[in-house]
N, C-alpha and C. Protein backbone atom coordinates (compact mmCIF):
# COMPACT_ATOMS: atom_id res chain seq x y z
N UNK A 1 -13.01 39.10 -37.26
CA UNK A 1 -12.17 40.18 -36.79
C UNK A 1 -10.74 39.91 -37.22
N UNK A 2 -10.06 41.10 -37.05
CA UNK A 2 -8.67 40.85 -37.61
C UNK A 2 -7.64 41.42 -36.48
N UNK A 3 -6.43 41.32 -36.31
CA UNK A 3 -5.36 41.20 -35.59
C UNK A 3 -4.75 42.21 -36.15
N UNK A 4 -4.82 43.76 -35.77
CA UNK A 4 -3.80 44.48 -36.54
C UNK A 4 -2.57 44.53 -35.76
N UNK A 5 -1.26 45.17 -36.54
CA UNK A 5 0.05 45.22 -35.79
C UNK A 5 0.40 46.67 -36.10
N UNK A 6 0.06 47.71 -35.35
CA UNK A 6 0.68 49.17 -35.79
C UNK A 6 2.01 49.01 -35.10
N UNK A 7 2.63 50.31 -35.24
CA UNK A 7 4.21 50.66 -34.97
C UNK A 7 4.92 50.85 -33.89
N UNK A 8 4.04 51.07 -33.28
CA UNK A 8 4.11 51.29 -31.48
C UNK A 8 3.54 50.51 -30.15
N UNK A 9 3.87 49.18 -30.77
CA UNK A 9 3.75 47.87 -29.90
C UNK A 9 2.46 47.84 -29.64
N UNK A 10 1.07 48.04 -30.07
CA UNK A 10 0.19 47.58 -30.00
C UNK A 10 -0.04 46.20 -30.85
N UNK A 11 -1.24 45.33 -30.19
CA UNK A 11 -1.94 44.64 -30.81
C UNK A 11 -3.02 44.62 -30.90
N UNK A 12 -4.00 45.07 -32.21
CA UNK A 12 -5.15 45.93 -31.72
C UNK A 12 -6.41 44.51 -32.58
N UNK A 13 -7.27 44.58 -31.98
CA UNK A 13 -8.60 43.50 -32.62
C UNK A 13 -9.32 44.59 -33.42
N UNK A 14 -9.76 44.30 -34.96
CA UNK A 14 -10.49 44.94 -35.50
C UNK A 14 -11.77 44.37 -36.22
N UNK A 15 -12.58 44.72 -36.78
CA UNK A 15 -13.45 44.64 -38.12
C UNK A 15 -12.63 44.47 -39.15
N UNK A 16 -13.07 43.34 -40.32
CA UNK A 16 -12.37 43.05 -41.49
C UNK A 16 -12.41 44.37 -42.82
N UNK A 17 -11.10 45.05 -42.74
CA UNK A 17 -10.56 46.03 -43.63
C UNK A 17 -11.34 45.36 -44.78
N UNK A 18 -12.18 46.35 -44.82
CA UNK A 18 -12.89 46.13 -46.36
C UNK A 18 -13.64 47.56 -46.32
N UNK A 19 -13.65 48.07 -47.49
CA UNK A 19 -14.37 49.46 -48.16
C UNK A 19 -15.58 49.72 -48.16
N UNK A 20 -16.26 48.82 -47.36
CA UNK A 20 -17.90 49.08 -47.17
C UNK A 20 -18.30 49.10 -45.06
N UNK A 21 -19.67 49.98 -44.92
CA UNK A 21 -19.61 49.25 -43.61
C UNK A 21 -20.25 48.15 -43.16
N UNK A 22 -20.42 48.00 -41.88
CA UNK A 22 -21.04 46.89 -41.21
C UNK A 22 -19.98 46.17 -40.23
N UNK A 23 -20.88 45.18 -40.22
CA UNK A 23 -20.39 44.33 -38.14
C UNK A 23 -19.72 42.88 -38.72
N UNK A 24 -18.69 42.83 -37.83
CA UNK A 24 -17.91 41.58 -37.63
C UNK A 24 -18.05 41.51 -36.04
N UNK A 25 -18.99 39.99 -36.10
CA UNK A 25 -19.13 39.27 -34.86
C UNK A 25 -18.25 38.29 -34.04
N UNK A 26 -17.71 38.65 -32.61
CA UNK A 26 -17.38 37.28 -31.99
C UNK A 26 -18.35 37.12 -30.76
N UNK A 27 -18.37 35.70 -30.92
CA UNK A 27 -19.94 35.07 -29.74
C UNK A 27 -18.62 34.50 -28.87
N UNK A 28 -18.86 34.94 -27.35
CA UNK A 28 -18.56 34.44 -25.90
C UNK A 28 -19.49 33.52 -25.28
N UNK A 29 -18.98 32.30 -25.52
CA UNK A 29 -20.09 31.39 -25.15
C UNK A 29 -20.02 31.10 -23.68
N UNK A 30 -21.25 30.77 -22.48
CA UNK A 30 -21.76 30.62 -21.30
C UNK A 30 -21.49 29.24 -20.62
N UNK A 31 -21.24 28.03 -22.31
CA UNK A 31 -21.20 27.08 -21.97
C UNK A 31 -22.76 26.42 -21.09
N UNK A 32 -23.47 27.21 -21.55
CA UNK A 32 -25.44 26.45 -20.82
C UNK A 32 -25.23 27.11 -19.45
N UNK A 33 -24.38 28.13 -19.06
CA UNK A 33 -24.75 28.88 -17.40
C UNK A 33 -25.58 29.64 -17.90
N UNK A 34 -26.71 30.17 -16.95
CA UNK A 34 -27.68 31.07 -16.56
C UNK A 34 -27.34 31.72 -15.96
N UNK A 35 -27.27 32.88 -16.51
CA UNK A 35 -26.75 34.40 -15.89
C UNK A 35 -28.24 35.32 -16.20
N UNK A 36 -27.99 36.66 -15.49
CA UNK A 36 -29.02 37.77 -15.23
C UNK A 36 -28.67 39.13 -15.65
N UNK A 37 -26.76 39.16 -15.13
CA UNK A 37 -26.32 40.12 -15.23
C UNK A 37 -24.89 40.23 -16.02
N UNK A 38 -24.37 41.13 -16.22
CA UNK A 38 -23.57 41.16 -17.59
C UNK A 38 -22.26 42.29 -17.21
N UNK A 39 -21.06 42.19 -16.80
CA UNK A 39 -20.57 43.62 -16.99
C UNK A 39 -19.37 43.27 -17.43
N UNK A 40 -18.66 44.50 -17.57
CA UNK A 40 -17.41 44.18 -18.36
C UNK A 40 -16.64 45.54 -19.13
N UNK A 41 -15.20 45.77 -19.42
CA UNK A 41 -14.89 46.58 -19.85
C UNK A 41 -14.08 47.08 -21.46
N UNK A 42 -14.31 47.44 -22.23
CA UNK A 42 -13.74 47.53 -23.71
C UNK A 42 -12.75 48.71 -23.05
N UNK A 43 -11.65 48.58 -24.20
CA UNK A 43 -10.69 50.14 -24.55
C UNK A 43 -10.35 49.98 -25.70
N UNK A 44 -10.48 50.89 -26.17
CA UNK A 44 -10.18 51.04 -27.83
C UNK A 44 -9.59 52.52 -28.87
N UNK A 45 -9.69 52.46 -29.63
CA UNK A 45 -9.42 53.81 -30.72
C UNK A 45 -10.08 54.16 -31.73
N UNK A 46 -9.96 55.67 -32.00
CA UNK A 46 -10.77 55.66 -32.70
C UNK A 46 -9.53 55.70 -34.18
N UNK A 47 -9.89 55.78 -35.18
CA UNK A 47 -9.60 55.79 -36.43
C UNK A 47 -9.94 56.14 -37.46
N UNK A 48 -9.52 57.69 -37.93
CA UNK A 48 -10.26 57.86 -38.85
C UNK A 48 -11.66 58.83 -38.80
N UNK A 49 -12.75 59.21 -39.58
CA UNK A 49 -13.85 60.42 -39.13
C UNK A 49 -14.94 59.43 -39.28
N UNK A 50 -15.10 58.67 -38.18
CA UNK A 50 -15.78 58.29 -37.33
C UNK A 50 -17.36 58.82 -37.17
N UNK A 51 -18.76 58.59 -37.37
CA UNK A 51 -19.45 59.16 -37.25
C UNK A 51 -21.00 58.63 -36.00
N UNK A 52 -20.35 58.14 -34.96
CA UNK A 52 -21.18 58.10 -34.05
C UNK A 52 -22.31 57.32 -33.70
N UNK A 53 -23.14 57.67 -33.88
CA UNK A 53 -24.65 56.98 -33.65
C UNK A 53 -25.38 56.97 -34.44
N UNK A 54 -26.54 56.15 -34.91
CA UNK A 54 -27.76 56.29 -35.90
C UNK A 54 -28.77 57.73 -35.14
N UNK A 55 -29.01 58.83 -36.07
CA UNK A 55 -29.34 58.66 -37.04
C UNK A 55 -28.24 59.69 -38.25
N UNK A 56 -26.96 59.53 -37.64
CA UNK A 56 -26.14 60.17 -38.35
C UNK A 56 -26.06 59.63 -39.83
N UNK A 57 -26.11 58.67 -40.48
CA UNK A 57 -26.13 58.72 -42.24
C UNK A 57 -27.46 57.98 -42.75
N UNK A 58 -27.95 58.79 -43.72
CA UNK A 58 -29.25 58.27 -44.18
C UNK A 58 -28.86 56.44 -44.79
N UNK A 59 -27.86 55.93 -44.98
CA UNK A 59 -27.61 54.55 -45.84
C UNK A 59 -27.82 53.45 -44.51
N UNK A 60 -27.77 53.72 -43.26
CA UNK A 60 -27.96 53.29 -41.99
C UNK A 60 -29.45 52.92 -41.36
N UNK A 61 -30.10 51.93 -41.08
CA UNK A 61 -31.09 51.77 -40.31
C UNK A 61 -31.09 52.12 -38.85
N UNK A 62 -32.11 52.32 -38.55
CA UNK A 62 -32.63 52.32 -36.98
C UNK A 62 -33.11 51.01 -36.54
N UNK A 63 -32.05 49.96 -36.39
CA UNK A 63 -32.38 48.66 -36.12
C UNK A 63 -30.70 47.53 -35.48
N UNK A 64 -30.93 47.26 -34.83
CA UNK A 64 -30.11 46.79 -33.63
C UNK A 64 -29.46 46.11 -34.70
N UNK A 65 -30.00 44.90 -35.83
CA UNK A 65 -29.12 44.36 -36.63
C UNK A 65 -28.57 45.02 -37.49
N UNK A 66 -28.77 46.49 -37.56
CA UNK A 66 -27.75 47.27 -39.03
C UNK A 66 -26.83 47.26 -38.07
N UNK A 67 -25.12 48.44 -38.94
CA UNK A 67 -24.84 49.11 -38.12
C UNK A 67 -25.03 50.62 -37.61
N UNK A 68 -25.70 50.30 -36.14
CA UNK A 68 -26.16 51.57 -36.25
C UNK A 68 -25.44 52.37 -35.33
N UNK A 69 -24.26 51.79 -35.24
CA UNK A 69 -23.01 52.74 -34.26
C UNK A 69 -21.92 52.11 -35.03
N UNK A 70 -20.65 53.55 -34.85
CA UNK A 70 -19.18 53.97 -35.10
C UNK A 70 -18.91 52.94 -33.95
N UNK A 71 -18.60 51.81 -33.47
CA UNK A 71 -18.18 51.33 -32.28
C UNK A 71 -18.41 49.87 -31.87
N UNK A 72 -19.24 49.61 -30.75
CA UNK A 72 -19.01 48.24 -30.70
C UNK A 72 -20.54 47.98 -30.30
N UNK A 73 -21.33 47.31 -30.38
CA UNK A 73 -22.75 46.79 -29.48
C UNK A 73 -22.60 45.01 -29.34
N UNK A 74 -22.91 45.46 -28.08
CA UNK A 74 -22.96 44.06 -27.21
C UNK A 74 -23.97 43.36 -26.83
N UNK A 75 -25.07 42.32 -27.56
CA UNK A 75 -25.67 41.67 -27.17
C UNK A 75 -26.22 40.37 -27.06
N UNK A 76 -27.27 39.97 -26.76
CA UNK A 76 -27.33 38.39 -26.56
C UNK A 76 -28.77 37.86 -27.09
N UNK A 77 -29.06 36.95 -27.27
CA UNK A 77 -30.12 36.32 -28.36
C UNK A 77 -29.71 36.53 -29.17
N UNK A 78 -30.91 35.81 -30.72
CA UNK A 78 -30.58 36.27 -32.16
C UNK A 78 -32.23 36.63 -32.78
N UNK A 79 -32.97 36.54 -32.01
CA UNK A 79 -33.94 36.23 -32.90
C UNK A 79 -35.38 36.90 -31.67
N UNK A 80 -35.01 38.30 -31.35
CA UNK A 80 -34.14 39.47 -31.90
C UNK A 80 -32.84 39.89 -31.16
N UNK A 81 -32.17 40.14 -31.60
CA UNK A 81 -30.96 40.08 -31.11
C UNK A 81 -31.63 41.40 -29.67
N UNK A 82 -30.95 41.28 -28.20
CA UNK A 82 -31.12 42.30 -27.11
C UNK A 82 -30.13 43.07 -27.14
N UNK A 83 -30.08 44.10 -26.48
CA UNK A 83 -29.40 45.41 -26.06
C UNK A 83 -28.68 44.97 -24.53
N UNK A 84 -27.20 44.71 -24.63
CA UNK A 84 -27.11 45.21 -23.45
C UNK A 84 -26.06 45.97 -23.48
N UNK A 85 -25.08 46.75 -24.03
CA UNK A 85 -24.11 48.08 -24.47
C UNK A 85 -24.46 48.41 -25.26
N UNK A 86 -23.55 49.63 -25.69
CA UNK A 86 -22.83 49.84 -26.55
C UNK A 86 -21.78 51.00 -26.47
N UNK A 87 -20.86 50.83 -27.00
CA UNK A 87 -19.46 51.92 -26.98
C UNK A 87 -19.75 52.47 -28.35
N UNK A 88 -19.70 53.52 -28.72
CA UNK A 88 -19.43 54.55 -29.62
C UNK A 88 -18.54 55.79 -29.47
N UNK A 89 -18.26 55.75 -30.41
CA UNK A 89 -17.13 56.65 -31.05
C UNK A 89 -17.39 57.73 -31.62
N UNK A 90 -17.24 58.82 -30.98
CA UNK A 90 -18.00 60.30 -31.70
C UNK A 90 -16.70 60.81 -32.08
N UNK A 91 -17.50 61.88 -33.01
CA UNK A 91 -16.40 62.31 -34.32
C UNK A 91 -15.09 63.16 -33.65
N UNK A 92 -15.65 63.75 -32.80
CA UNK A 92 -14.40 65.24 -32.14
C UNK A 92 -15.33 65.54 -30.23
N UNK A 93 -14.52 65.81 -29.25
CA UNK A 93 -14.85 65.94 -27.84
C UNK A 93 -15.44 67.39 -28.05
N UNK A 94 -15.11 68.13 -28.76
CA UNK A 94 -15.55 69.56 -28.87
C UNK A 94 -16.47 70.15 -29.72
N UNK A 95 -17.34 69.13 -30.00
CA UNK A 95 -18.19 69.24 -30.91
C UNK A 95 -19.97 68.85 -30.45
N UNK A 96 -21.10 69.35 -30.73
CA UNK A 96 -21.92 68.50 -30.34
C UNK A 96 -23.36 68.17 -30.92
N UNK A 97 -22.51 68.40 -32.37
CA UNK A 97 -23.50 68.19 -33.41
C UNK A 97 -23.64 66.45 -34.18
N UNK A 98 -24.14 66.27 -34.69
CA UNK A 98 -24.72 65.02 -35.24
C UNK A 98 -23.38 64.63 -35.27
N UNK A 99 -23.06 63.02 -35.61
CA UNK A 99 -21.77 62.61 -35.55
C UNK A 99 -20.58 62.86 -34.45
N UNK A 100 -21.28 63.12 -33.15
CA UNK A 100 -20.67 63.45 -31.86
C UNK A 100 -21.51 62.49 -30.99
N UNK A 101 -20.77 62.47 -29.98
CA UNK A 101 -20.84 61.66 -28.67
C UNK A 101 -22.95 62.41 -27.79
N UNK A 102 -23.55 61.68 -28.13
CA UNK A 102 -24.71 62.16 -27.45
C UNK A 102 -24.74 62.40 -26.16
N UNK A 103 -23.96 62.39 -25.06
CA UNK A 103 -23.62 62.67 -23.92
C UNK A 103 -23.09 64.24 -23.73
N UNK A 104 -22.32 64.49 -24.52
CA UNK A 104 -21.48 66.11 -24.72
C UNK A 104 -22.75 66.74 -24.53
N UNK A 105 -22.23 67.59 -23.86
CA UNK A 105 -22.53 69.21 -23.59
C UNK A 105 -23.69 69.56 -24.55
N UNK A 106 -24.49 69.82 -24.66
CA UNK A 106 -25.25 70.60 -25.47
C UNK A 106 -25.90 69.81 -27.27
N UNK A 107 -25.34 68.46 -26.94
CA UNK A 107 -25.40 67.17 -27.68
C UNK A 107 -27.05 67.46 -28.36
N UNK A 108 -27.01 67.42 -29.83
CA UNK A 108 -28.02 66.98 -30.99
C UNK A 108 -28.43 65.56 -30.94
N UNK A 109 -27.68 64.64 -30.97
CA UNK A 109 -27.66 63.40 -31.19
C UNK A 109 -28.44 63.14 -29.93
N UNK A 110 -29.39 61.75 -30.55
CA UNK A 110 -29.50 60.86 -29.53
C UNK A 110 -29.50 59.69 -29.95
N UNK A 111 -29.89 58.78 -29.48
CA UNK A 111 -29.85 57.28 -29.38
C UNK A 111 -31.00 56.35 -29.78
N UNK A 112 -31.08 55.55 -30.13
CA UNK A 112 -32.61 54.38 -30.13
C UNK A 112 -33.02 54.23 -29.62
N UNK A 113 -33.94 53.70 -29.13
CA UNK A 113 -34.88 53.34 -28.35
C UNK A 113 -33.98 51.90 -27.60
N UNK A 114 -33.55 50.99 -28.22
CA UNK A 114 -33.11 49.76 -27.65
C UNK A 114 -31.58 50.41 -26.85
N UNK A 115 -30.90 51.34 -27.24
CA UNK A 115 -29.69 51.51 -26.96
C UNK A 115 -30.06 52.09 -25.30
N UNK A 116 -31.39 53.56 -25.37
CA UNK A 116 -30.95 54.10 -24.37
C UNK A 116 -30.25 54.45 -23.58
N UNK A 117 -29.72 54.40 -22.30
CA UNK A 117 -28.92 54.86 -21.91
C UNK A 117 -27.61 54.39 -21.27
N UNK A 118 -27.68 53.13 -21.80
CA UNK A 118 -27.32 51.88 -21.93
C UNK A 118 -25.48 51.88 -22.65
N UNK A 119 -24.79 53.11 -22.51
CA UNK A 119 -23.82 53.13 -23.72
C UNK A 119 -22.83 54.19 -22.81
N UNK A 120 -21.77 53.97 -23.53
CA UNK A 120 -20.19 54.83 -23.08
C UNK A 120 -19.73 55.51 -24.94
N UNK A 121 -19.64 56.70 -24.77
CA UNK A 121 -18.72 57.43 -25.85
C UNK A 121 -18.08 58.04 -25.47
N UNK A 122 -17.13 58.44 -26.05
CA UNK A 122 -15.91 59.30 -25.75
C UNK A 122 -15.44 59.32 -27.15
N UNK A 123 -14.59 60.28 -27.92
CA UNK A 123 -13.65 60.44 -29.22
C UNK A 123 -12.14 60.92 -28.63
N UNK A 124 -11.58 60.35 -29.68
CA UNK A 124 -10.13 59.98 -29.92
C UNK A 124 -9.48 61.96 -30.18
N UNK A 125 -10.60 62.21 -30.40
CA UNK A 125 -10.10 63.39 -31.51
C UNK A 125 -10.36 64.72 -31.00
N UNK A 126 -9.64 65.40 -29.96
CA UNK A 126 -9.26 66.49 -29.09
C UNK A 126 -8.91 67.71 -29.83
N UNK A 127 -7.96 67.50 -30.66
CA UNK A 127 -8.26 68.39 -31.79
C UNK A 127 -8.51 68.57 -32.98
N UNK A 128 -8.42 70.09 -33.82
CA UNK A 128 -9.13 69.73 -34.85
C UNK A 128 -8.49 69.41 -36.53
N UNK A 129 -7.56 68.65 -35.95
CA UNK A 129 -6.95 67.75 -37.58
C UNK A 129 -7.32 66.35 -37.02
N UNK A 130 -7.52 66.49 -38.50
CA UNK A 130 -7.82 64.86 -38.62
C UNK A 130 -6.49 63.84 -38.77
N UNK A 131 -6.50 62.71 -37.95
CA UNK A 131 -5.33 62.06 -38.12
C UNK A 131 -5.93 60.11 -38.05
N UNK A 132 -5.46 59.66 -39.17
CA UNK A 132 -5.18 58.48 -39.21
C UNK A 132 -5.87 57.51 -37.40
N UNK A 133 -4.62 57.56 -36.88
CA UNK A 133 -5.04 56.65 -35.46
C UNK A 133 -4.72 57.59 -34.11
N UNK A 134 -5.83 58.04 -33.58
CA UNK A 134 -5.70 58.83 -32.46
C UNK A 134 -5.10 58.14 -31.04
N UNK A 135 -3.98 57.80 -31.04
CA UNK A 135 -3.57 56.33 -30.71
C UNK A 135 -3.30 57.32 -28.86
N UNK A 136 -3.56 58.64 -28.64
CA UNK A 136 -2.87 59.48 -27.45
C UNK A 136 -4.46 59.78 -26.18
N UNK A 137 -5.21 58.84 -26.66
CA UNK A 137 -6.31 59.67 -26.03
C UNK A 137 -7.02 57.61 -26.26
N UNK A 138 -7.27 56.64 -25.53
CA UNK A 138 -8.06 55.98 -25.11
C UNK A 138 -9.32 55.87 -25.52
N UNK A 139 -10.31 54.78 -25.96
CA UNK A 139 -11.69 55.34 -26.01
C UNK A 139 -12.31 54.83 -25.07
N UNK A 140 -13.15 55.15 -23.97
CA UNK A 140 -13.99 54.42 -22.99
C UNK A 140 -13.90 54.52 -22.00
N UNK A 141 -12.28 55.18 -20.95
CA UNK A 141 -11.76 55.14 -20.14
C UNK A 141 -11.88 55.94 -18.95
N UNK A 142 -13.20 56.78 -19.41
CA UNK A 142 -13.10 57.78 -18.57
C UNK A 142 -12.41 58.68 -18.27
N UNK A 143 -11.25 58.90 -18.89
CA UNK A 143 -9.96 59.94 -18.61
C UNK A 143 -10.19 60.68 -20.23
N UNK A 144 -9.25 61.69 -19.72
CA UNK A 144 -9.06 62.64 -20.94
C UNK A 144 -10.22 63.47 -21.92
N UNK A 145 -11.03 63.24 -21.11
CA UNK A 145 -12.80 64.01 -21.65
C UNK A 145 -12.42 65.36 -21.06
N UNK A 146 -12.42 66.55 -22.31
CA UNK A 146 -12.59 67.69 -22.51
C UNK A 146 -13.53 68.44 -22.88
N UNK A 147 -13.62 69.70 -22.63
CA UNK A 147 -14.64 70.13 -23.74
C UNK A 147 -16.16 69.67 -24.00
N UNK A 148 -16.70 69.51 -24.54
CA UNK A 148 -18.10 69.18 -24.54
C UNK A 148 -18.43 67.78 -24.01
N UNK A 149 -17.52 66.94 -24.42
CA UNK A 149 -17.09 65.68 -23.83
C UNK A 149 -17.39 65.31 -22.76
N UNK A 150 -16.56 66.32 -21.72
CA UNK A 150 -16.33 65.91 -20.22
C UNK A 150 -17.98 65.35 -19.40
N UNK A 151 -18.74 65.92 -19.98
CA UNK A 151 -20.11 65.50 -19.67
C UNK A 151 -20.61 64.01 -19.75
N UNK A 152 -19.77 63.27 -20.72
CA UNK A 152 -19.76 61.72 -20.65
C UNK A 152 -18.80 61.03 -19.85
N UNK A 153 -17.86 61.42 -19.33
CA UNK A 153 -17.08 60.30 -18.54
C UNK A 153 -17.87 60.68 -17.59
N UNK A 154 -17.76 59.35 -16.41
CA UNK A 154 -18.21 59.02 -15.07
C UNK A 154 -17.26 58.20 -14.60
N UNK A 155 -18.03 58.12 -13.01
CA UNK A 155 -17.09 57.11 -12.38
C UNK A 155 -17.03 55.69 -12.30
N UNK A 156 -18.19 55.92 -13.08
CA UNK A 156 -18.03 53.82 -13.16
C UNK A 156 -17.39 53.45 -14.46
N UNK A 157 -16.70 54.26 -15.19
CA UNK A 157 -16.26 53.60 -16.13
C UNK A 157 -14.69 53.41 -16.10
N UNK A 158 -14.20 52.42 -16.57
CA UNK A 158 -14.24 51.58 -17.47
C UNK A 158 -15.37 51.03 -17.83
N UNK A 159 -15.90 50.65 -16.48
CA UNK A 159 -16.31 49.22 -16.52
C UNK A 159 -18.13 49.60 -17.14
N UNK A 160 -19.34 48.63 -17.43
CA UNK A 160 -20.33 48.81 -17.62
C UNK A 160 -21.00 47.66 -16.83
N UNK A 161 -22.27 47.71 -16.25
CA UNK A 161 -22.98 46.61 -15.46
C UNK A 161 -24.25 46.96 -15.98
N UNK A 162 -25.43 45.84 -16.43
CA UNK A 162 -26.22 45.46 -16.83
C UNK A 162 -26.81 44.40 -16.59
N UNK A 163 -28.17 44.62 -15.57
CA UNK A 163 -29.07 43.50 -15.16
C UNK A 163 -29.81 43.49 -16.09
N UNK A 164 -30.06 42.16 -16.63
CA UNK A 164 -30.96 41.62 -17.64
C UNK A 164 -32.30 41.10 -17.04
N UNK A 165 -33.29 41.82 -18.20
CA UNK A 165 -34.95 41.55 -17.56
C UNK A 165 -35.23 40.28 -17.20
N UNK A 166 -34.35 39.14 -17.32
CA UNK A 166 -34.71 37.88 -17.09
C UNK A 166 -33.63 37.18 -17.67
N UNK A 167 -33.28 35.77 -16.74
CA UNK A 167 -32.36 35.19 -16.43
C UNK A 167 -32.01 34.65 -18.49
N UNK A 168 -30.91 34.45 -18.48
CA UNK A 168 -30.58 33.62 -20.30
C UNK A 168 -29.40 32.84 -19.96
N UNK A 169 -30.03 31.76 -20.89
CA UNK A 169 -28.16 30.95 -21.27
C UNK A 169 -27.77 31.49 -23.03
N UNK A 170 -28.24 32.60 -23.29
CA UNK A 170 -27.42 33.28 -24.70
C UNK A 170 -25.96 33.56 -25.00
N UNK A 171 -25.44 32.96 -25.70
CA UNK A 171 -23.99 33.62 -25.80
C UNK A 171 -23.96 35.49 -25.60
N UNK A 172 -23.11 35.91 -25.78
CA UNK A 172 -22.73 37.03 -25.39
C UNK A 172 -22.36 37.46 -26.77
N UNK A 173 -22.49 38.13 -27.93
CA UNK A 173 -22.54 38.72 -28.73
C UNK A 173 -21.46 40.16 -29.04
N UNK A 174 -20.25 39.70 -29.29
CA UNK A 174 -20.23 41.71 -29.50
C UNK A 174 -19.13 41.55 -31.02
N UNK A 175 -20.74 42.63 -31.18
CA UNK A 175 -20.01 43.34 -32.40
C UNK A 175 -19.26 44.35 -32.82
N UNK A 176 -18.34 44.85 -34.02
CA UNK A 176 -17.51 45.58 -34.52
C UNK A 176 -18.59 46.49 -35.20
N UNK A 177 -18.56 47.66 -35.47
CA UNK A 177 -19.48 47.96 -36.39
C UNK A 177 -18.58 49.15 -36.77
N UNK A 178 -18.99 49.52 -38.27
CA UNK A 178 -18.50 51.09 -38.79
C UNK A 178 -19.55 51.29 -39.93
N UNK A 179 -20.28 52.14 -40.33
CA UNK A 179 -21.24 52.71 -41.32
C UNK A 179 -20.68 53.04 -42.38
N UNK A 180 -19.15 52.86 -42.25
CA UNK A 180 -18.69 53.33 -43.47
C UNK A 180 -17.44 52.44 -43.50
N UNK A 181 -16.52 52.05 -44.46
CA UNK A 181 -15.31 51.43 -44.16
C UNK A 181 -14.04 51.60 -44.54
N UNK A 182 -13.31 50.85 -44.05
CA UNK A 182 -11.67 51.14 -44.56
C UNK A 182 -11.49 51.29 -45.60
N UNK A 183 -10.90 52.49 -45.38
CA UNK A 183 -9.70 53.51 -44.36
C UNK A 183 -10.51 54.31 -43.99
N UNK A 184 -11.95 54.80 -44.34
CA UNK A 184 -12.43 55.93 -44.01
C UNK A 184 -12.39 56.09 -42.16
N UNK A 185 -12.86 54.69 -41.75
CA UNK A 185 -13.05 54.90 -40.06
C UNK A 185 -12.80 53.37 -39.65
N UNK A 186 -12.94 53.30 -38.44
CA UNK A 186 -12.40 52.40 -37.85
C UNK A 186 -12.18 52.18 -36.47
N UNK A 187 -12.31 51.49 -35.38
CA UNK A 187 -12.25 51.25 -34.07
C UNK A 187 -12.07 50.31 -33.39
N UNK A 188 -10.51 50.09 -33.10
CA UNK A 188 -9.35 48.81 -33.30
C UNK A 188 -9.48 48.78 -31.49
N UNK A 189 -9.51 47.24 -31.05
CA UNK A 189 -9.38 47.69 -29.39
C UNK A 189 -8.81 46.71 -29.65
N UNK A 190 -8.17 47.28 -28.03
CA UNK A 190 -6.98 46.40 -26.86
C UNK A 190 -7.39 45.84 -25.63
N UNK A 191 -8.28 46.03 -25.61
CA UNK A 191 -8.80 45.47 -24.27
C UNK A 191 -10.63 44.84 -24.11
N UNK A 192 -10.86 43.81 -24.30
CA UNK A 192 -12.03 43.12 -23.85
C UNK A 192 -11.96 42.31 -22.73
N UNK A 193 -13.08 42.73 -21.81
CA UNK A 193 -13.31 41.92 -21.13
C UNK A 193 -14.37 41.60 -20.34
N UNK A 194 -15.17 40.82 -20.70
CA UNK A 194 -16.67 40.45 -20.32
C UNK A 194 -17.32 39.40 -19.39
N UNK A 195 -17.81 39.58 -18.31
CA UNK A 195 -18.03 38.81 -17.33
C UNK A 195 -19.64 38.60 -16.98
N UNK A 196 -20.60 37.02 -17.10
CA UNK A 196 -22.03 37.02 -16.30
C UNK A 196 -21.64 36.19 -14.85
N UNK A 197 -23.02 36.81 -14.63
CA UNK A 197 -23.72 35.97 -13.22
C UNK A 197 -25.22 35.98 -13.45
């Protein structure tokens, strides 16, 4: 991951600026505790035309190790890696065709089988120009969901909680992912924070 510095006093964590997509990993290690349960909260941005969930571009698998989300997936093992988030980034709140938030209103899109229902989206992108860093609108936060949107925020978010089918000492896994890459899209956060028991 990389350390960006935009203009307006952020410091944002990203995926390594490179012209192709895919995941840049950091592992949160347990240190050998046995935990069950998992929660914790991301905030982030979106950047860029962003395209959501698998099965939005045919160059993308339906498989937990591609990337198969605009966003972040969070999990633990390797061998096969588990499901326990994921944050995605849909293209526009007013939209609710492929490359949109599968939660919206009247939403095409759906999800994997491992992801289920298991995930927070929201988009940066309220209206309809496209801009660089939607730096006025939060991703994850539960606030500011309009429009087809508003159907995905709830009240437990920020935050996400996840009981695991059985107890692990696995690091904690979360990845960066984009299907496509810089400059095309992108999803820079400010805020991690991940907690077991």
């Amino acid at each position: 991951a990389v350390v960006v510095e935009v203009g307006f006093a952020y410091h944002l964590c990203d995926r390594e600026h490179v012209p192709y997509g895919g995941c840049d990993s950091a592992y949160f290690t347990n240190y050998d505790i046995s935990y069950r349960q998992v929660c914790g909260r991301l905030r982030g941005f979106q950047y860029g035309q962003v395209d959501g969930i698998y099965p939005n571009h045919n160059n993308v698998l339906d498989d937990i190790d591609s990337p198969y989300v605009d966003g972040v997936s969070i999990t633990y093992d390797s061998s096969p890696r588990k499901h326990i988030w994921t944050y995605i980034v849909g293209q526009e709140e007013f939209q609710s065709l492929y490359e949109n938030c599968p939660c919206n209103s009247g939403s095409i899109e759906t999800t994997p089988s491992y992801v289920g229902n298991d995930y927070y989206c929201e988009s940066g992108q309220n209206v309809g120009r496209p801009s660089p860093l939607y730096y006025t609108d939060y991703l994850w936060d539960g606030k500011t969901c309009f429009d087809n949107e508003a159907t995905c925020c709830n009240d437990d978010m920020p935050w996400f909680s996840k009981t695991l089918s059985s107890s692990t000492t696995s690091d904690v896994e979360l990845r960066m992912c984009t299907s496509e890459g810089y400059p095309d899209e992108a999803t820079p956060l400010d805020i991690i924070e991940l907690y077991i028991r």
